[in-house]
Protein backbone atom coordinates (compact mmCIF):
# COMPACT_ATOMS: atom_id res chain seq x y z
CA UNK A 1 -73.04 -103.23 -4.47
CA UNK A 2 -71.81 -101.72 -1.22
CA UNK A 3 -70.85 -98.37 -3.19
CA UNK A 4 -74.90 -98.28 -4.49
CA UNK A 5 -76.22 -99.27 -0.66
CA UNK A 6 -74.15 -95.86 0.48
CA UNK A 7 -75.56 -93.67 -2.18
CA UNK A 8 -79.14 -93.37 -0.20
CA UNK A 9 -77.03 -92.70 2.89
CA UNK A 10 -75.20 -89.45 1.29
CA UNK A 11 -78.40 -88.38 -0.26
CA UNK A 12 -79.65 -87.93 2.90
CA UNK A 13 -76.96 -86.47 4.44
CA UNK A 14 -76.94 -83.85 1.84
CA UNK A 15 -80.01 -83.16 1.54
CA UNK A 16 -80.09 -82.19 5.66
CA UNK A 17 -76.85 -79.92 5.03
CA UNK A 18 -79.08 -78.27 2.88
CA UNK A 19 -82.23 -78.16 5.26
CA UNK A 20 -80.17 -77.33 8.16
CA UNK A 21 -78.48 -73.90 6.49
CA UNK A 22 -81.74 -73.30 5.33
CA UNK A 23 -83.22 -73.28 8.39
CA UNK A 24 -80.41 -70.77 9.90
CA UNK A 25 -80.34 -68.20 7.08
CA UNK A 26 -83.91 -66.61 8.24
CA UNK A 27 -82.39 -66.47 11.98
CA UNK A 28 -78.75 -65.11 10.43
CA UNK A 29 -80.98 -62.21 8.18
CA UNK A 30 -83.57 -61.25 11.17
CA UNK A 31 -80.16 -60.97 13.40
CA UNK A 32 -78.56 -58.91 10.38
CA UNK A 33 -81.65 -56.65 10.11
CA UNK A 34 -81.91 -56.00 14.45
CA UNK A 35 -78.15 -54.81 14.43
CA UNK A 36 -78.84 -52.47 11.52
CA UNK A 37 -82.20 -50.89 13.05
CA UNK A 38 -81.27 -48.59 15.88
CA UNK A 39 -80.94 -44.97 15.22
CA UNK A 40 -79.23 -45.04 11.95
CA UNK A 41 -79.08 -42.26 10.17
CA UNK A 42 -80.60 -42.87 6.74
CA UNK A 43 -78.83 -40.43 4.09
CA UNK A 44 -80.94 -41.58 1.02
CA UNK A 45 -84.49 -40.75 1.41
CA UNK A 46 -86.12 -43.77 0.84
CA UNK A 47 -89.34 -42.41 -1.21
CA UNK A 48 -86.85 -40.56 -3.79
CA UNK A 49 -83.41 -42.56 -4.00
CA UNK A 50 -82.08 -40.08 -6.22
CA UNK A 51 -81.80 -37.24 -3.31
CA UNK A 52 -79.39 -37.38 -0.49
CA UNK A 53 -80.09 -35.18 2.62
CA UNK A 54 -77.81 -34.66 5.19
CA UNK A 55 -76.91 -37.22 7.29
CA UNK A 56 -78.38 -36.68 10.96
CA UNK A 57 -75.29 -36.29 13.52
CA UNK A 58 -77.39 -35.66 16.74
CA UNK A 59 -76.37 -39.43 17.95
CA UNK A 60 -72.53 -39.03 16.50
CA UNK A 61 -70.09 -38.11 19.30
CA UNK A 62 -68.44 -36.40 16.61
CA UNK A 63 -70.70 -33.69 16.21
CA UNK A 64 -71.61 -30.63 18.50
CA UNK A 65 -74.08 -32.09 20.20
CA UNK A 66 -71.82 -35.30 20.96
CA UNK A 67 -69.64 -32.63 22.61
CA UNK A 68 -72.45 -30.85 24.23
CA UNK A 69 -73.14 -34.36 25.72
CA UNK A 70 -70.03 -34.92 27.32
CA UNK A 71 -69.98 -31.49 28.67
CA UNK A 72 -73.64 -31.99 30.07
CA UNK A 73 -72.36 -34.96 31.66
CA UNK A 74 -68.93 -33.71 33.11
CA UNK A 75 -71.06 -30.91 35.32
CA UNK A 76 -73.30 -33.93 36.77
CA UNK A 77 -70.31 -35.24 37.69
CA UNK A 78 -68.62 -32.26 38.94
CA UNK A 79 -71.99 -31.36 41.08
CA UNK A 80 -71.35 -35.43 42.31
CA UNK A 81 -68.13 -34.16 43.66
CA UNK A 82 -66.84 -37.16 41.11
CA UNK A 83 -63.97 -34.95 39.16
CA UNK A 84 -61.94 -38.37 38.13
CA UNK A 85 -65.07 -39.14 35.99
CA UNK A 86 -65.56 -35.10 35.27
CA UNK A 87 -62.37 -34.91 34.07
CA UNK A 88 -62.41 -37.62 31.52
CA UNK A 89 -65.92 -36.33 29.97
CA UNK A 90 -64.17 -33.11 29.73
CA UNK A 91 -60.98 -33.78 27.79
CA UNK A 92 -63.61 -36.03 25.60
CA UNK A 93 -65.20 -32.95 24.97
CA UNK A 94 -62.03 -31.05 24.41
CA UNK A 95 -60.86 -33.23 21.56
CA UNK A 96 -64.24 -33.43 19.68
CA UNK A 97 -64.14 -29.96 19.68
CA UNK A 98 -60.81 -29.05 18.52
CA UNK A 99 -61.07 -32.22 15.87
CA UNK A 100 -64.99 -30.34 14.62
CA UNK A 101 -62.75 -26.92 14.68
CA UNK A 102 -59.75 -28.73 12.61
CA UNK A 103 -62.22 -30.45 10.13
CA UNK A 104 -64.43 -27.02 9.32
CA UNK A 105 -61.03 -25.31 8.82
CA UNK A 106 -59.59 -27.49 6.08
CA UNK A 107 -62.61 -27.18 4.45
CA UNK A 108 -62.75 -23.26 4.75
CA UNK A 109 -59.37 -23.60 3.05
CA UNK A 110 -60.54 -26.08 0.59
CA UNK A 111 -63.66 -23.69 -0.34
CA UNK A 112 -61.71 -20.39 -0.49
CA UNK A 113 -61.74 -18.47 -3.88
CA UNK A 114 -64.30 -21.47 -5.04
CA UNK A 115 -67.01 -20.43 -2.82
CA UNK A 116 -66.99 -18.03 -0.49
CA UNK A 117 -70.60 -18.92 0.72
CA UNK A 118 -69.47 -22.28 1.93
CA UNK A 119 -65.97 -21.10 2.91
CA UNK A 120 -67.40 -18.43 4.86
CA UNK A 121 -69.95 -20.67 6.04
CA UNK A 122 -67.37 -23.45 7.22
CA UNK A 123 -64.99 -20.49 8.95
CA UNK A 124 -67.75 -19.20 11.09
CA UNK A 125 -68.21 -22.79 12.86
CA UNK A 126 -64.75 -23.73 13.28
CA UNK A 127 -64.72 -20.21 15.32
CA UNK A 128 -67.52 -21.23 16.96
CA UNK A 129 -66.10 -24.87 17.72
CA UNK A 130 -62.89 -23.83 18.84
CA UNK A 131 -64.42 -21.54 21.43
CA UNK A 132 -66.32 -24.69 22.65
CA UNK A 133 -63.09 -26.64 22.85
CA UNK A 134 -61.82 -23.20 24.95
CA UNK A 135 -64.65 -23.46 27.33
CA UNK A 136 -63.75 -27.41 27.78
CA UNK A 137 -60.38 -26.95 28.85
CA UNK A 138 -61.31 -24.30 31.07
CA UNK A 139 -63.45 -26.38 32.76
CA UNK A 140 -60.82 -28.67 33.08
CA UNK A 141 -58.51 -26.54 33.95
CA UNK A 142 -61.16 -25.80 36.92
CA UNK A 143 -61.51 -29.80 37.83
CA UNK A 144 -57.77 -29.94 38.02
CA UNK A 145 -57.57 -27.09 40.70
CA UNK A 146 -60.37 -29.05 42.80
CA UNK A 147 -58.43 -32.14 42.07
CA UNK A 148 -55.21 -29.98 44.04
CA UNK A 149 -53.40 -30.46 40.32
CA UNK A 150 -51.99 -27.30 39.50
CA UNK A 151 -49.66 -29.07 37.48
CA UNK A 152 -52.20 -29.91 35.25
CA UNK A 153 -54.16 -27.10 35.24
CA UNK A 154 -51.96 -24.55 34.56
CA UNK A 155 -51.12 -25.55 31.09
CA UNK A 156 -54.46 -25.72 29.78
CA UNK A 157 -55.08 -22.23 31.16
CA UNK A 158 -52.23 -21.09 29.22
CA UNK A 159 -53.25 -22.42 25.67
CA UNK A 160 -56.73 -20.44 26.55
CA UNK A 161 -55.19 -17.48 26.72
CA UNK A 162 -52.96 -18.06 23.26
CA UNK A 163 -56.27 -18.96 21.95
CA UNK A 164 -58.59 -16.21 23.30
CA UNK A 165 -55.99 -13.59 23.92
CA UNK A 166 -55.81 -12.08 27.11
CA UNK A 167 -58.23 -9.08 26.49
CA UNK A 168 -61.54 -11.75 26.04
CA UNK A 169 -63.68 -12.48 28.81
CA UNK A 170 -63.14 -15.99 29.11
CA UNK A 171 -58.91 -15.13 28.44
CA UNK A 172 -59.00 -12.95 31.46
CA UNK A 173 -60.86 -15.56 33.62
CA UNK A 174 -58.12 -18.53 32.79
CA UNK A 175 -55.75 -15.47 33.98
CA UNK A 176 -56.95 -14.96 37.23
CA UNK A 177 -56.48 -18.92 37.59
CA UNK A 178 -53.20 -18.22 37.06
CA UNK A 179 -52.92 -15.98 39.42
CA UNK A 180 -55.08 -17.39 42.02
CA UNK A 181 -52.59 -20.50 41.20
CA UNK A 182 -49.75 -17.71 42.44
CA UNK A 183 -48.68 -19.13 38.82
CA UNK A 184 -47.82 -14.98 37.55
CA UNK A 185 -47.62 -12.52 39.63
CA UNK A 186 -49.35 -9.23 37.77
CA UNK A 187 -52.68 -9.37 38.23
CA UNK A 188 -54.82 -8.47 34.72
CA UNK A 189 -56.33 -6.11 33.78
CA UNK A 190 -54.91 -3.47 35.94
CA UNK A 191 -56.85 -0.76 37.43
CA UNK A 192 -59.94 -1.45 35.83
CA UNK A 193 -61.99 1.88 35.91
CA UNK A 194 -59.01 3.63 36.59
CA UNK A 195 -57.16 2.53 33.02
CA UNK A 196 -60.32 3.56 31.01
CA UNK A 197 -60.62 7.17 33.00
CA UNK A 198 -56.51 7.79 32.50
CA UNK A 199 -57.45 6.74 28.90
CA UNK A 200 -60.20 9.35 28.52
CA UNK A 201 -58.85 11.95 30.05
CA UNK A 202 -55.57 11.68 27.30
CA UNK A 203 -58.28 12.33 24.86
């Protein structure tokens, strides 16, 4: 008899397990469906499922725009006179930039002799990322020196120059760093006006 009296008892008990998870699964899914709302890219249009479109990378800090961000925000910081948090936006920038440049190189590789549209396509913006990753460091390069770190500074200015070559405008600026460091001693180019009127007058 005692074993029937307890039966109403766990009934009960059960059935408010029941209620109570009940009751939390609405709050759990409206929770679910807030963290999933803001600014998610969508890369099935919903109104025809069987079409992808290109996922939107504007909000991605792995995208040129996330780079352009960073660099946006280093020069606020720089015209603060705040180069601690200047420098770290900038060598943010530096590596989205050189990781955009490494990505859209593989896949010029990968494309090569398969496409040449899309290989072609994929060289021209790692170019056009790496010289965005050039014009980080040499901003960095320029915090350092306001920072009275040479030490830092002169290697990135040296990697833009192996990357620009020494003839490109912004290769001859990270020169004159160098020697404005009193890191070389030549100053580049030399002459100027001079070299190109020797030049012509050998023709």
């Amino acid at each position: 008899m005692k074993s029937l009296a307890n039966v109403p008892l766990i009934r009960f008990t059960f059935l408010s397990v029941i209620t109570a998870f009940g009751l939390l699964l609405p709050v759990h899914a409206q929770q679910a469906q807030i963290i999933n709302i803001p600014n998610q890219a969508q890369p099935i249009d919903p109104n025809n499922p069987n079409t992808l479109r290109p996922t939107v990378q504007n909000n991605s800090i792995l995208s040129v725009d996330g780079g352009k961000r960073l660099m946006a925000e280093a020069s606020q910081a720089v015209n603060s006179q705040n180069y601690d948090v200047a420098a770290k936006k900038l060598q943010e920038a530096r590596l989205v930039f050189n990781q955009l440049s490494n990505f859209y190189q593989e896949l010029n590789s990968s494309f090569a002799g398969i496409d040449n549209r899309v290989a072609d396509s994929q060289r021209k913006l790692a170019l056009e990322t790496a010289q965005m990753r050039d014009e980080a460091t040499y901003q960095l390069a320029l915090v350092h020196r306001a920072q009275n770190k040479p030490e830092l500074a002169v290697p990135l200015l040296v990697q833009i120059i192996k990357s620009q070559n020494p003839t490109r405008d912004l290769g001859k600026k990270a020169y004159q760093q160098l020697f404005e460091l009193g890191f070389v001693d030549a100053p580049f180019p030399r002459g100027g006006s001079n070299t190109s009127s020797s030049s012509q007058q050998k023709k």
